[in-house]
C-alpha atoms as a PDB file:
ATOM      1  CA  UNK A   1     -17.744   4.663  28.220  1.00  0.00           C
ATOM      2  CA  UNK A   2     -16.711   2.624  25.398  1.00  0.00           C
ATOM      3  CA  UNK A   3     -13.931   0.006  25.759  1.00  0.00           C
ATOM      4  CA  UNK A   4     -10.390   0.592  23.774  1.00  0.00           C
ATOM      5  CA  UNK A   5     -10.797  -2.331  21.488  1.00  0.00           C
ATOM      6  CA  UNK A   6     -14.332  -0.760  20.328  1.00  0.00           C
ATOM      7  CA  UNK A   7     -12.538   2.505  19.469  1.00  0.00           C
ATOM      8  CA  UNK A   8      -9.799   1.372  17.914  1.00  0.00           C
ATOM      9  CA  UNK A   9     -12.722  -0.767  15.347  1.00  0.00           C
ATOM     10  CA  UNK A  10     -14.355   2.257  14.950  1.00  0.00           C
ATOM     11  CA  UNK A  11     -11.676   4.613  14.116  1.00  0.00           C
ATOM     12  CA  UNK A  12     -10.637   4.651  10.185  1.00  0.00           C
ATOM     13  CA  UNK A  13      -7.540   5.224   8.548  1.00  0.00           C
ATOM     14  CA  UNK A  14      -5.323   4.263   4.815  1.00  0.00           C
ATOM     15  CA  UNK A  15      -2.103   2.168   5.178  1.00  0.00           C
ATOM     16  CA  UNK A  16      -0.566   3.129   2.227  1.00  0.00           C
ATOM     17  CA  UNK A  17       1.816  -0.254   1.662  1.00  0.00           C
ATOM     18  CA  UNK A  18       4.327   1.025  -1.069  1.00  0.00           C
ATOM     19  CA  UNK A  19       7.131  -0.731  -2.806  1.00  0.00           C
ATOM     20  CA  UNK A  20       8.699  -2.335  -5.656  1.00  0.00           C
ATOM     21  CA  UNK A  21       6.643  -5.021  -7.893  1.00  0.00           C
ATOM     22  CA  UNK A  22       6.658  -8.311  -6.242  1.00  0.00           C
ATOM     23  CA  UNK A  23       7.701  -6.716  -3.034  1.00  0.00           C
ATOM     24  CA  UNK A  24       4.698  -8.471  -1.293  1.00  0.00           C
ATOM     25  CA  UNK A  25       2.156  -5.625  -0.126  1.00  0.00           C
ATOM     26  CA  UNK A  26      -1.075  -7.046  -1.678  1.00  0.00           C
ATOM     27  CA  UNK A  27       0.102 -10.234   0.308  1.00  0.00           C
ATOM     28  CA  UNK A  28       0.680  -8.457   3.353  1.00  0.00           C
ATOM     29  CA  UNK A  29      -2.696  -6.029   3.120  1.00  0.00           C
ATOM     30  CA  UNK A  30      -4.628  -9.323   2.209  1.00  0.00           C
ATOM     31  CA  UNK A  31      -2.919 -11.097   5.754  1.00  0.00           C
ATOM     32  CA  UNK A  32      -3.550  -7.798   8.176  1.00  0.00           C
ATOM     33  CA  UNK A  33      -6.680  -7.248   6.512  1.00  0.00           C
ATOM     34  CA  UNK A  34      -7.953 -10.687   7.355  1.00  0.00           C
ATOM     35  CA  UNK A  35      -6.331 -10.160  11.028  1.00  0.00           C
ATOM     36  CA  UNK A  36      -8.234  -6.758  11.095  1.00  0.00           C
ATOM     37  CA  UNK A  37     -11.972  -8.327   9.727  1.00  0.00           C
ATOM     38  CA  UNK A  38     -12.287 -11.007  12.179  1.00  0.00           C
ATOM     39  CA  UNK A  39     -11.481  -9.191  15.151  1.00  0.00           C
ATOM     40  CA  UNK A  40     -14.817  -6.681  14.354  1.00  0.00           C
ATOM     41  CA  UNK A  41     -12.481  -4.044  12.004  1.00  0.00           C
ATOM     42  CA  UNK A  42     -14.418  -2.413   9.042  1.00  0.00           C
ATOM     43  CA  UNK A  43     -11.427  -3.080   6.234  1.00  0.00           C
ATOM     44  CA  UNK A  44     -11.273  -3.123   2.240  1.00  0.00           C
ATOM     45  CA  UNK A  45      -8.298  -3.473   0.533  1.00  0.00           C
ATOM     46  CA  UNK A  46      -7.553  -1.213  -2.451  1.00  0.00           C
ATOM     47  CA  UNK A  47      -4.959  -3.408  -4.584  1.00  0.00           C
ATOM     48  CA  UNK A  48      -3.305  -1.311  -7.202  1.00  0.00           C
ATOM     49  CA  UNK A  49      -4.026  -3.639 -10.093  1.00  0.00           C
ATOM     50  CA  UNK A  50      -7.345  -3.886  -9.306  1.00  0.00           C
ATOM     51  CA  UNK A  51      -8.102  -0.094  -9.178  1.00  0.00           C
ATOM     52  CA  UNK A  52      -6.378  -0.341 -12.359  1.00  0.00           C
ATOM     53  CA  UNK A  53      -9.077  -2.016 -14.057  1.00  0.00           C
ATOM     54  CA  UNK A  54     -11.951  -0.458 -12.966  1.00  0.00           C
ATOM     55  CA  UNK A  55     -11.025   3.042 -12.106  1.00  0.00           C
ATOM     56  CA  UNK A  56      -8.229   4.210 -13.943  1.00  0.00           C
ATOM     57  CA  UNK A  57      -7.887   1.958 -17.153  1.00  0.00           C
ATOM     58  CA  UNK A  58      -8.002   4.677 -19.656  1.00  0.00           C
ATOM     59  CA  UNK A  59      -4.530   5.519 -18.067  1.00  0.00           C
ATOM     60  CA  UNK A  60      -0.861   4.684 -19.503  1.00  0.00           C
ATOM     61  CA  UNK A  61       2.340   4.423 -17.232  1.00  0.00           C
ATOM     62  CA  UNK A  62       3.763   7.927 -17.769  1.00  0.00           C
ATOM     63  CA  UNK A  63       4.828   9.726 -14.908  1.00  0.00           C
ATOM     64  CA  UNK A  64       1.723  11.986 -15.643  1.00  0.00           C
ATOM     65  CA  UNK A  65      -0.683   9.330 -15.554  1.00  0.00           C
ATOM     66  CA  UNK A  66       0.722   7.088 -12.313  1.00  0.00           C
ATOM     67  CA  UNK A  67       0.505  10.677 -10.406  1.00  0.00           C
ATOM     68  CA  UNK A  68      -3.684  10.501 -11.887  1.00  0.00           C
ATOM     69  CA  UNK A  69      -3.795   6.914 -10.682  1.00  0.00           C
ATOM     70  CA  UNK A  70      -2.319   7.051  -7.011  1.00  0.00           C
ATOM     71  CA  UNK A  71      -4.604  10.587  -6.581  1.00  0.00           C
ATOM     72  CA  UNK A  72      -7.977   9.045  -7.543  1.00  0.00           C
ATOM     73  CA  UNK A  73      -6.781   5.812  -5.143  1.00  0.00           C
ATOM     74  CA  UNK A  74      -5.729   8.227  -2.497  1.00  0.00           C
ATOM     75  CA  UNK A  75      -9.288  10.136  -2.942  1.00  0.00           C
ATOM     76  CA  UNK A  76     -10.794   6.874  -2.020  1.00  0.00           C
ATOM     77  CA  UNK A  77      -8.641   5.662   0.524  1.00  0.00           C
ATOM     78  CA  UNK A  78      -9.427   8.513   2.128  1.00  0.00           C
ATOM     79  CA  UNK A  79     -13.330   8.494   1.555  1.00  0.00           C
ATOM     80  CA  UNK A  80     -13.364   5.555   3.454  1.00  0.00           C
ATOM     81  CA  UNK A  81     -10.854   6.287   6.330  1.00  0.00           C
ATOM     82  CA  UNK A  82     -12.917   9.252   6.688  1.00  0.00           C
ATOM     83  CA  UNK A  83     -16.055   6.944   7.277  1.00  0.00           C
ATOM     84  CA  UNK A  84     -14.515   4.552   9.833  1.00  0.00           C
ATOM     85  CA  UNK A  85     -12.617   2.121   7.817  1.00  0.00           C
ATOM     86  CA  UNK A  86      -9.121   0.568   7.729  1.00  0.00           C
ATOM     87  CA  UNK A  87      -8.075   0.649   4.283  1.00  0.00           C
ATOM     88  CA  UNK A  88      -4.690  -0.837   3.277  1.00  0.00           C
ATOM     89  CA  UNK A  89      -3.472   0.419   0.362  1.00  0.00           C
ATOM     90  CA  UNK A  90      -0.643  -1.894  -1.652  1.00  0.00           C
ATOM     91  CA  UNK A  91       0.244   0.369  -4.241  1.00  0.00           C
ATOM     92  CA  UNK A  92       3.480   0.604  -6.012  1.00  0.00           C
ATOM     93  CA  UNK A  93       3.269   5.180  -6.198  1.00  0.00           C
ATOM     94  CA  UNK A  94       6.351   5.146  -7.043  1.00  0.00           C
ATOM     95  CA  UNK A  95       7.083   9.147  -6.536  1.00  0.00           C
ATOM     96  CA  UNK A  96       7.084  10.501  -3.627  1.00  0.00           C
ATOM     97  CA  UNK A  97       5.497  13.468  -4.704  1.00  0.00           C
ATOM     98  CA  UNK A  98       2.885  11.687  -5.826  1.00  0.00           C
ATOM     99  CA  UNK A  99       2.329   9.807  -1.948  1.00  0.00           C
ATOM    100  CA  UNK A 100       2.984  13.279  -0.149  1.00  0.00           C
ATOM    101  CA  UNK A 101      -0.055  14.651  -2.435  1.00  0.00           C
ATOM    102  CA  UNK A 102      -2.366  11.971  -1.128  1.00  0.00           C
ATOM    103  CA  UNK A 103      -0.920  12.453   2.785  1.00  0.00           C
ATOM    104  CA  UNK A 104      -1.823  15.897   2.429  1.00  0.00           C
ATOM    105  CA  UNK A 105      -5.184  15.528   1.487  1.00  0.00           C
ATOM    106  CA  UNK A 106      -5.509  12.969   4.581  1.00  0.00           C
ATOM    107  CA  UNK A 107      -3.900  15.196   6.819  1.00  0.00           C
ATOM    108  CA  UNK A 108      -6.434  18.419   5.529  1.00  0.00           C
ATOM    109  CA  UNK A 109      -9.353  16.077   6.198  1.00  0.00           C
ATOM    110  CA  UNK A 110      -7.748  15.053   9.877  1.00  0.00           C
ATOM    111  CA  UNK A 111      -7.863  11.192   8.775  1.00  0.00           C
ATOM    112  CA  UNK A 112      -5.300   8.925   9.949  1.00  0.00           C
ATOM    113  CA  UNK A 113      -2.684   8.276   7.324  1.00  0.00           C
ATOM    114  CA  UNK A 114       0.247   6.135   7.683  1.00  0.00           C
ATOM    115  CA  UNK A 115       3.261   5.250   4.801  1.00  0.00           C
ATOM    116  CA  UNK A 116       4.649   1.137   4.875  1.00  0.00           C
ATOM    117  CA  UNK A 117       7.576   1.222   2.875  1.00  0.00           C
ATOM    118  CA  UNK A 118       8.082  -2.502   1.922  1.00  0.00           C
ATOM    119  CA  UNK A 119      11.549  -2.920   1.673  1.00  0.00           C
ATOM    120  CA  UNK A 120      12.029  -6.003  -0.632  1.00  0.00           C
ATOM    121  CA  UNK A 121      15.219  -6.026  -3.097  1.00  0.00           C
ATOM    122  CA  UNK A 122      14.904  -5.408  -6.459  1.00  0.00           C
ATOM    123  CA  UNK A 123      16.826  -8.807  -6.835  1.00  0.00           C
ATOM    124  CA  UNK A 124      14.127 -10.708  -4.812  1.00  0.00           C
ATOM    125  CA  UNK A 125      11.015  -9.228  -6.262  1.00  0.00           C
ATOM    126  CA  UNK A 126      12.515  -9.875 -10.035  1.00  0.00           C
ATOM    127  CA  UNK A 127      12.917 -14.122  -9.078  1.00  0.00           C
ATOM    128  CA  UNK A 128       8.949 -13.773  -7.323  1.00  0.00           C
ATOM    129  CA  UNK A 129       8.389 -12.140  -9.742  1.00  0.00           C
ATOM    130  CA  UNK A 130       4.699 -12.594  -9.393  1.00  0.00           C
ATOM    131  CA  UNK A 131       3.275 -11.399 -12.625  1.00  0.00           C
ATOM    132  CA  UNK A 132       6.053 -12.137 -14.754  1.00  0.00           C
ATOM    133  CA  UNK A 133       7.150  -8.674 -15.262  1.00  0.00           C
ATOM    134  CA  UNK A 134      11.165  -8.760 -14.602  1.00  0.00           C
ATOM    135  CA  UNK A 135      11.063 -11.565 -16.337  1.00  0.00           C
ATOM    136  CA  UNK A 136       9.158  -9.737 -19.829  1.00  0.00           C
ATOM    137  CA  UNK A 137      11.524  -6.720 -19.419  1.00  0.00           C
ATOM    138  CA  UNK A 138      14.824  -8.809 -19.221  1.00  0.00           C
ATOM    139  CA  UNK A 139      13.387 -10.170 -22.479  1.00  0.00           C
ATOM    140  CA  UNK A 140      12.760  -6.797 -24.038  1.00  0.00           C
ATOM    141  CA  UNK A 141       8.581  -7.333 -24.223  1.00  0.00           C
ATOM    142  CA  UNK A 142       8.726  -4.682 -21.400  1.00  0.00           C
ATOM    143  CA  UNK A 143       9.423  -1.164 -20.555  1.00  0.00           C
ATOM    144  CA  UNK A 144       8.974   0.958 -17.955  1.00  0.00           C
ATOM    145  CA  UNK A 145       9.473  -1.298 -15.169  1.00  0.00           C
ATOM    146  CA  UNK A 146       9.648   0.387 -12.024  1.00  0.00           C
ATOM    147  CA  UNK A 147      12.377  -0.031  -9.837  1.00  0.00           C
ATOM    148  CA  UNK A 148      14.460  -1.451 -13.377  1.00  0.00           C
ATOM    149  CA  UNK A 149      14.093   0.931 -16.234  1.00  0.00           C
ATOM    150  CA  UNK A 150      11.432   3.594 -14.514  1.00  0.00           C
ATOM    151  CA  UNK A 151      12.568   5.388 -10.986  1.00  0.00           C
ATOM    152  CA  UNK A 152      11.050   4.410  -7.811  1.00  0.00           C
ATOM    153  CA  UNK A 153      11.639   6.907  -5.255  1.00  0.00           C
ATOM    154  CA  UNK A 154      12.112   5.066  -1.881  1.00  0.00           C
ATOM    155  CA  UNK A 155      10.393   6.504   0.807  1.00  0.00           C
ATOM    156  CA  UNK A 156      13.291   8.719   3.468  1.00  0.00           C
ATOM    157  CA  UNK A 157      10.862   9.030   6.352  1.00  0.00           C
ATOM    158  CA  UNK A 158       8.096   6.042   6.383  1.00  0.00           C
ATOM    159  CA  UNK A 159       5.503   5.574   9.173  1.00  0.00           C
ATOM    160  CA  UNK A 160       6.872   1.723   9.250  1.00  0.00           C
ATOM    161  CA  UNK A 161       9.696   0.165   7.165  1.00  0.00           C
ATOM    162  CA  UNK A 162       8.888  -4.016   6.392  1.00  0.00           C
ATOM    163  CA  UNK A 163      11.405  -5.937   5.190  1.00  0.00           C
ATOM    164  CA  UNK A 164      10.257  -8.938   3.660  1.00  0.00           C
ATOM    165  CA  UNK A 165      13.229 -10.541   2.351  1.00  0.00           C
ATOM    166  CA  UNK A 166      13.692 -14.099   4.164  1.00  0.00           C
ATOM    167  CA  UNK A 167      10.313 -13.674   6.307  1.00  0.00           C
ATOM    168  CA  UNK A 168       7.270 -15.416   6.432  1.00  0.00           C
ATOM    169  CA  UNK A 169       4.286 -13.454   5.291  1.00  0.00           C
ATOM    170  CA  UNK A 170       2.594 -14.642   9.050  1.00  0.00           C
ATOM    171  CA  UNK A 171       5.870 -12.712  10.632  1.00  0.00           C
ATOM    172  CA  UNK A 172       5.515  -9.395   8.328  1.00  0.00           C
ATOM    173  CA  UNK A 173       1.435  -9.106   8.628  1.00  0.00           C
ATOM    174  CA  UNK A 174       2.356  -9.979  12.786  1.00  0.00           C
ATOM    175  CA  UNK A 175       4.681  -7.093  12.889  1.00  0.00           C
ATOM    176  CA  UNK A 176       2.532  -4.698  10.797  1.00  0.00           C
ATOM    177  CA  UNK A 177      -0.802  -5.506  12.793  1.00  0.00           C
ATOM    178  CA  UNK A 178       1.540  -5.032  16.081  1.00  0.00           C
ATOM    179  CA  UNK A 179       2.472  -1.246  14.273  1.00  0.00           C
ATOM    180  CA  UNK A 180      -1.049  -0.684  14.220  1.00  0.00           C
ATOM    181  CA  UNK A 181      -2.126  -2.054  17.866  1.00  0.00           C
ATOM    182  CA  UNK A 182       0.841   0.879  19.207  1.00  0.00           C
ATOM    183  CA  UNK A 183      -1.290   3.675  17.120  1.00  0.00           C
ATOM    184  CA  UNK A 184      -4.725   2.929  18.534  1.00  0.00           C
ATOM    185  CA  UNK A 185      -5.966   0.834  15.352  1.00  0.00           C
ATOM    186  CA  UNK A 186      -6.067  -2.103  15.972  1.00  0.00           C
END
């Protein structure tokens, strides 16, 4: 009989981290990642930007197109959940018809799919500001900022609600990890 600990490493599923830009979930799925790997956890990360550039750069930011991009991430997310890993997602998606799509297809393959809403303030994420994006749209170089001149459909019912605002990233990635010990993941 294998122990708990051993099933829980062996047992896949996608945390889909979603939020505004700057929010903090490619900080937080880089922290609970790291948690995850070195207690025996197969884990990849599948950071927005980076699917981006190798996957989906042929694509624009129209509503059309970021429905194409979170599909083909949620395809893979859930290629890999399938096989046994823990695979955070830190995408913005912001529609939520968009992150229902790629729950569905979880749910029709019986993998283990859970929504993080990071809750960070539009007003915080614009002075991290991480990539300089608020600070290119206040300045007119930018449209289509989500959350500022694009909707971003907050999710109504997620799995686990972060807020990040005021908290260390060691006390977010604590409290996530602790989300995923209470549904067998971790």
């Amino acid at each position: 009989m294998r122990a708990a600990g051993a099933a829980a490493r062996e047992r896949g599923a996608t945390v889909w981290l979603t939020g505004l830009p700057s929010a903090g979930k490619t900080t937080l799925a880089r922290a609970v990642a790291e948690r995850l790997a070195t207690t025996g956890h197969r884990v990849e990360v599948l950071d927005g930007d980076e699917i981006r550039r190798c996957l989906s750069q042929e694509l624009g930011f129209s509503r059309e197109d970021r429905h194409t991009n979170v599909q083909r991430i949620g395809f893979v997310a859930e290629l890999l959940a399938r096989n046994g890993v823990k695979v955070l997602v830190p995408v913005i998606a912001p529609y939520a018809d968009s992150r229902d799509a790629v729950r569905r297809r979880h749910e029709a393959n019986g993998t283990t799919y859970l929504e993080v809403h990071v809750a960070t303030p539009v007003e915080v994420c614009s002075v991290r500001d991480v990539k300089g994006l608020y600070a290119r749209q206040a300045a007119g170089e930018l449209t289509g900022l989500t959350g500022v001149d694009d909707p971003y459909e907050e999710p109504t019912a997620p799995d686990l609600r972060i807020r990040t605002e005021g908290r260390p990233v060691a006390d977010t990635a604590a409290g996530l990890h602790r989300f995923l010990v209470e549904r067998g993941l971790a």
